[in-house]
Protein backbone atom coordinates (compact mmCIF):
# COMPACT_ATOMS: atom_id res chain seq x y z
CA UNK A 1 -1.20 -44.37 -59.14
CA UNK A 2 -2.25 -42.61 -56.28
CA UNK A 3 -0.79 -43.18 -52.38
CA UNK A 4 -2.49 -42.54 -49.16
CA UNK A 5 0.28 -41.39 -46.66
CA UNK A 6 -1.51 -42.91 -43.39
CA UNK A 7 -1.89 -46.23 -45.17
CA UNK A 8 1.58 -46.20 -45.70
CA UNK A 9 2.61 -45.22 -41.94
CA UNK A 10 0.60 -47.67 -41.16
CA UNK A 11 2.20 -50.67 -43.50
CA UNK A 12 5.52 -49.36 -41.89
CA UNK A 13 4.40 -49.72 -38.45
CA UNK A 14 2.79 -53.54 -39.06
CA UNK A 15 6.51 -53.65 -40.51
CA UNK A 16 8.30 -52.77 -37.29
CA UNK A 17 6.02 -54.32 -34.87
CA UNK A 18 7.02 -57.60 -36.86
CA UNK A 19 10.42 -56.95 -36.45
CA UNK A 20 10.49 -56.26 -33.29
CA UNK A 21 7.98 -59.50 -32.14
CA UNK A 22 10.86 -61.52 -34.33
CA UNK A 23 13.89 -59.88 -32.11
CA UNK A 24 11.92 -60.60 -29.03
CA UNK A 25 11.79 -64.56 -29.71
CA UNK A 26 15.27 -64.49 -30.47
CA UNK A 27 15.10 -65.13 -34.09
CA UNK A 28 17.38 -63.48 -36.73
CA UNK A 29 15.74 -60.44 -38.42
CA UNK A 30 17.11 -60.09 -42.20
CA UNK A 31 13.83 -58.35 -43.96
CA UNK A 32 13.44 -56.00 -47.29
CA UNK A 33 10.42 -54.43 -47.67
CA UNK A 34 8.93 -51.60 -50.21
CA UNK A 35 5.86 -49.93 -49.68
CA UNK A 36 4.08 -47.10 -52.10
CA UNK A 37 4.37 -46.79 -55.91
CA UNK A 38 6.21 -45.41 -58.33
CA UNK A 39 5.58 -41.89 -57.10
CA UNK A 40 6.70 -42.32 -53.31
CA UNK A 41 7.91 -45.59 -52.25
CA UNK A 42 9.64 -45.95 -49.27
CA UNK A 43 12.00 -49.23 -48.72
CA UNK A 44 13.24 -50.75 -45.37
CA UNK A 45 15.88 -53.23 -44.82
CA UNK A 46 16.39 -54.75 -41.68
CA UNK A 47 19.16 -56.76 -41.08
CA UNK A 48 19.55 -58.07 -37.01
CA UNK A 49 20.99 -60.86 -35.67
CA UNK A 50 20.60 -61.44 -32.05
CA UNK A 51 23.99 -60.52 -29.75
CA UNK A 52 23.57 -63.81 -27.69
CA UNK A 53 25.01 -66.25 -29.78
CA UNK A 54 23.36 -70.33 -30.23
CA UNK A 55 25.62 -71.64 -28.18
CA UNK A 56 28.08 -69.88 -24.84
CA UNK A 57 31.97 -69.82 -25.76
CA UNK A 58 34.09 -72.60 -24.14
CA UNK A 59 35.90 -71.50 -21.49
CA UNK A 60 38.53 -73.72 -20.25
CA UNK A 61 37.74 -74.37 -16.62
CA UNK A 62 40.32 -72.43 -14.22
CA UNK A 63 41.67 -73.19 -10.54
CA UNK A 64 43.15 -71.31 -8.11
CA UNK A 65 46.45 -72.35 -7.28
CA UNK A 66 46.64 -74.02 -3.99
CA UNK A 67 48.28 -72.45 -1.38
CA UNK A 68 49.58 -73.33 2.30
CA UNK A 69 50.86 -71.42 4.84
CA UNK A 70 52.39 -72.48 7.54
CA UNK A 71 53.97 -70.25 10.59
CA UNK A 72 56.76 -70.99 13.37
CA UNK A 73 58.80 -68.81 15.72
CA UNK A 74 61.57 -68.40 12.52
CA UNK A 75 58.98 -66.99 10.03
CA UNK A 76 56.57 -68.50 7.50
CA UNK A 77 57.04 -71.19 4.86
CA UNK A 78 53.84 -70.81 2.01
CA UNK A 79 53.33 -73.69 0.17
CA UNK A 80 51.57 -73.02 -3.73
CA UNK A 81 51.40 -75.70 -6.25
CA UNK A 82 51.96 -73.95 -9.68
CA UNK A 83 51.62 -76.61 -12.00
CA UNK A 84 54.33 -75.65 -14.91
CA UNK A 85 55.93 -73.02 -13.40
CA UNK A 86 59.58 -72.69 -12.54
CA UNK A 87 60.75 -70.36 -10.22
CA UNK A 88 62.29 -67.78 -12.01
CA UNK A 89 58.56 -67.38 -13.09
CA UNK A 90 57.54 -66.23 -9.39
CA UNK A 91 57.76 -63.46 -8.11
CA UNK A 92 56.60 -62.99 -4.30
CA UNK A 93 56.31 -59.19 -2.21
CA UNK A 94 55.01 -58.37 1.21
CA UNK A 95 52.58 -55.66 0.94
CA UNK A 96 50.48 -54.16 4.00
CA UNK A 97 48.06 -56.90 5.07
CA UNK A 98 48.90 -59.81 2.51
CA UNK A 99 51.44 -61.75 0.70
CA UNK A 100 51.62 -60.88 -3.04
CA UNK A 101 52.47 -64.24 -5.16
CA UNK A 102 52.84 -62.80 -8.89
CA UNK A 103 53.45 -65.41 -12.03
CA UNK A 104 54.82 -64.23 -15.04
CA UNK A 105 54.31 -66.88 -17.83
CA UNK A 106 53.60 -66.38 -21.51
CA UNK A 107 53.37 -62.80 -21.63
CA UNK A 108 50.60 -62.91 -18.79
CA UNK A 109 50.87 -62.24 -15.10
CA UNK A 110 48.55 -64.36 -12.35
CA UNK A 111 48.52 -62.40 -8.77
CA UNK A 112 47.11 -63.95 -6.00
CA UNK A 113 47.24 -62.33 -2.63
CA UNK A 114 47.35 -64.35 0.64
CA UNK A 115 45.90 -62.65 4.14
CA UNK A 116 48.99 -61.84 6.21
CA UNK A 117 49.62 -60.10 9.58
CA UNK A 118 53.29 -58.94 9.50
CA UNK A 119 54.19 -55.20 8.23
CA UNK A 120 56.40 -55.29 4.87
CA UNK A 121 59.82 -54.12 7.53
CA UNK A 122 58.74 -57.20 9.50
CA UNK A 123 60.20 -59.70 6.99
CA UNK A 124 62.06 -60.67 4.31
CA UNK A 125 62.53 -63.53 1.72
CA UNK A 126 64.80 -65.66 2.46
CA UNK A 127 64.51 -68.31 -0.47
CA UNK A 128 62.17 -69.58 -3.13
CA UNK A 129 62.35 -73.42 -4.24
CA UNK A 130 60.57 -74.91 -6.93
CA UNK A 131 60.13 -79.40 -7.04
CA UNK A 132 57.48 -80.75 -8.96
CA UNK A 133 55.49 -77.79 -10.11
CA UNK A 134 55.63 -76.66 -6.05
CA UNK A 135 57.04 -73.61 -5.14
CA UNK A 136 58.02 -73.29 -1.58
CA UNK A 137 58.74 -69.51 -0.34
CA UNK A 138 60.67 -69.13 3.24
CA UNK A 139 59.53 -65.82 4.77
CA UNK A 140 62.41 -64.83 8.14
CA UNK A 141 60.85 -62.74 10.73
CA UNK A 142 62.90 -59.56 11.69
CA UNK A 143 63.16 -58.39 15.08
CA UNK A 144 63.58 -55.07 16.06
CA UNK A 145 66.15 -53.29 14.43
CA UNK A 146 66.17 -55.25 11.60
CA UNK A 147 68.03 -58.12 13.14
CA UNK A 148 66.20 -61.40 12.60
């Protein structure tokens, strides 16, 4: 049997422009074709399926925590509700230009970082409560010196 090597390019390339039509409509590609004879045959096997998957993941909705802040002559008190959280689980910092509120719970850490005007030497934490899944941090303003 004789083979005519621009009639097979040109099965091949009716091959690939099939495949290729299929992956743009979205449809899974799983294809095995031979062309030629005995002599020269050339196979292709195509096996695609298409990265979006049928239907999104579930992802469990997510809130940030809620947090108040409220500010007297004495300091600051921030408010956060932390539902399930005791805490020994919190973990709070003054850094330049906000108020660093870590979690630590299961192996994972939740940071939120709340806008605040006072340097780092300007306070210091004078207590964290936790009632009801509400953590309360008291913040003391220092004067100069270090005195409060």
């Amino acid at each position: 049997m004789t083979w005519d090597l621009d009639e097979l390019l040109k099965e091949l390339g009716i091959e690939l422009e099939r495949t290729l039509r299929d992956l743009d409509e979205g449809r899974q590609v799983d294809s095995r074709r031979t062309v030629g004879d005995d002599f020269l045959k050339v196979t292709t096997s195509v096996s695609i399926r298409s990265a979006i998957p049928d239907t999104p993941p579930v992802i469990p909705p997510t809130a940030e925590p809620l947090v108040d802040v409220f500010e007297d002559a004495k300091g600051l008190k921030v408010v956060v509700e932390l539902p399930g959280v005791r805490k020994q689980d919190v973990n709070v910092a003054v850094v330049d230009g906000f108020l660093r509120i870590e979690v630590s719970k299961g192996g994972r850490v939740h940071r939120k970082d709340v806008p605040f005007k006072l340097p780092p030497s300007g306070v210091e934490v004078k207590s964290t409560t936790e009632n009801n899944s509400v953590v309360e941090i008291t913040l003391l303003r220092k004067r100069r010196g270090g005195e409060r």
